[in-house]
Protein backbone atom coordinates (compact mmCIF):
# COMPACT_ATOMS: atom_id res chain seq x y z
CA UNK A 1 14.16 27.99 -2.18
CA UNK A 2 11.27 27.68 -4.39
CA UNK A 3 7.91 25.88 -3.33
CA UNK A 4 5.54 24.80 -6.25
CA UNK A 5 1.95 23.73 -5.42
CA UNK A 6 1.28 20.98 -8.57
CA UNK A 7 -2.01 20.72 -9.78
CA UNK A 8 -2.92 18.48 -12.38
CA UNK A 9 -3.21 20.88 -15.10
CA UNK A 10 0.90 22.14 -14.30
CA UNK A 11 1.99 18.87 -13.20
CA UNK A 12 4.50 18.43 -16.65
CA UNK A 13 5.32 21.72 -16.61
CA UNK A 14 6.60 22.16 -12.62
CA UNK A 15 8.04 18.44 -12.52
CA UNK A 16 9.64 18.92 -15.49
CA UNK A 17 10.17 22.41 -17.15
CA UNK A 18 10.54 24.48 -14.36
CA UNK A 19 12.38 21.54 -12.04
CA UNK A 20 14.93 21.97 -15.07
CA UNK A 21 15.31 25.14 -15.13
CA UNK A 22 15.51 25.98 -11.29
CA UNK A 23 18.38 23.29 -11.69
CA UNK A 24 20.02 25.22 -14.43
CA UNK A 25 19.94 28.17 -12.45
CA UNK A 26 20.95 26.18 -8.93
CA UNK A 27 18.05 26.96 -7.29
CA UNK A 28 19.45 25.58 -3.59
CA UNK A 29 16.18 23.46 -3.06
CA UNK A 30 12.70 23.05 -4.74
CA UNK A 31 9.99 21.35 -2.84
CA UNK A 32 6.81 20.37 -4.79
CA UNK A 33 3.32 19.93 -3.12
CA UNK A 34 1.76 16.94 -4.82
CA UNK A 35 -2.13 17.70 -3.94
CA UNK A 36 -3.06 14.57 -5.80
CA UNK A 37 -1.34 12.41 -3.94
CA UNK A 38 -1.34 14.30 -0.38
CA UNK A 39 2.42 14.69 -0.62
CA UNK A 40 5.37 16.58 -0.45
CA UNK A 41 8.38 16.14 -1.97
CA UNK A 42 11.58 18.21 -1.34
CA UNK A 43 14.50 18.09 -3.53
CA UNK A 44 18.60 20.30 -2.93
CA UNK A 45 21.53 20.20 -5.56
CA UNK A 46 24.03 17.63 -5.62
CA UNK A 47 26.40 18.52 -8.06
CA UNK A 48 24.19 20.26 -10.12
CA UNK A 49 21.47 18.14 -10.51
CA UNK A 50 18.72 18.02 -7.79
CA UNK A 51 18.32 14.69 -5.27
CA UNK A 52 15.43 13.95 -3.09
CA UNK A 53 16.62 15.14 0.43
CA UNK A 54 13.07 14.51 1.90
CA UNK A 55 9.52 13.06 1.01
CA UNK A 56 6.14 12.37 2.68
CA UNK A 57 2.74 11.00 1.69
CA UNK A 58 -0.29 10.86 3.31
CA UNK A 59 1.46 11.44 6.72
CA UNK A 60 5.30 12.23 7.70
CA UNK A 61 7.59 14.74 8.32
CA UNK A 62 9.60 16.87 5.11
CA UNK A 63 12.68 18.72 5.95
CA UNK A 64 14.64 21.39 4.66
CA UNK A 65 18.61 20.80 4.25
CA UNK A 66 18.98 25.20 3.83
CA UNK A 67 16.71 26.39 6.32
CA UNK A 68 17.64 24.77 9.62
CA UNK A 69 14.54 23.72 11.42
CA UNK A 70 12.41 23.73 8.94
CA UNK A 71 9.99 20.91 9.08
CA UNK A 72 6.09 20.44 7.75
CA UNK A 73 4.06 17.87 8.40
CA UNK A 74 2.48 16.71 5.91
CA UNK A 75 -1.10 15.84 8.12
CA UNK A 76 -1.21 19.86 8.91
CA UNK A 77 -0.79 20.99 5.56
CA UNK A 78 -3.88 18.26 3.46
CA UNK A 79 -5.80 17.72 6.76
């Protein structure tokens, strides 16, 4: 699992560079902290390319689908 917290000034380069090469590398599940936009957004591997398995804004519950009972909410981690 790899968690990226995405400022503006990496947003490119975590969304896209390093999103493609965790996915290269099947990386089990990358979850990205949008600060911009209060969210989180966690993605797994589907056949090699990564899904969204789970995604909150502003308020909500994210999940993970390889650590069982893992759950933030997204008010306790921008509040």
């Amino acid at each position: 699992m790899v968690c990226e917290i995405v400022s503006p000034g990496s947003y490119d380069r975590d969304v896209s560079v390093k999103k493609a090469i965790y996915e290269k590398y099947g990386v089990p599940e990358y979850w990205l902290v949008l600060s911009d936009f209060r969210a989180i957004e966690v993605l797994t591997i589907d056949n090699g390319k990564y899904v969204r398995h789970s995604y909150a804004e502003l308020e909500g519950v994210v999940t993970s689908k390889i650590i069982d009972g893992l759950q933030i909410n997204v008010k306790d981690i921008f509040d």
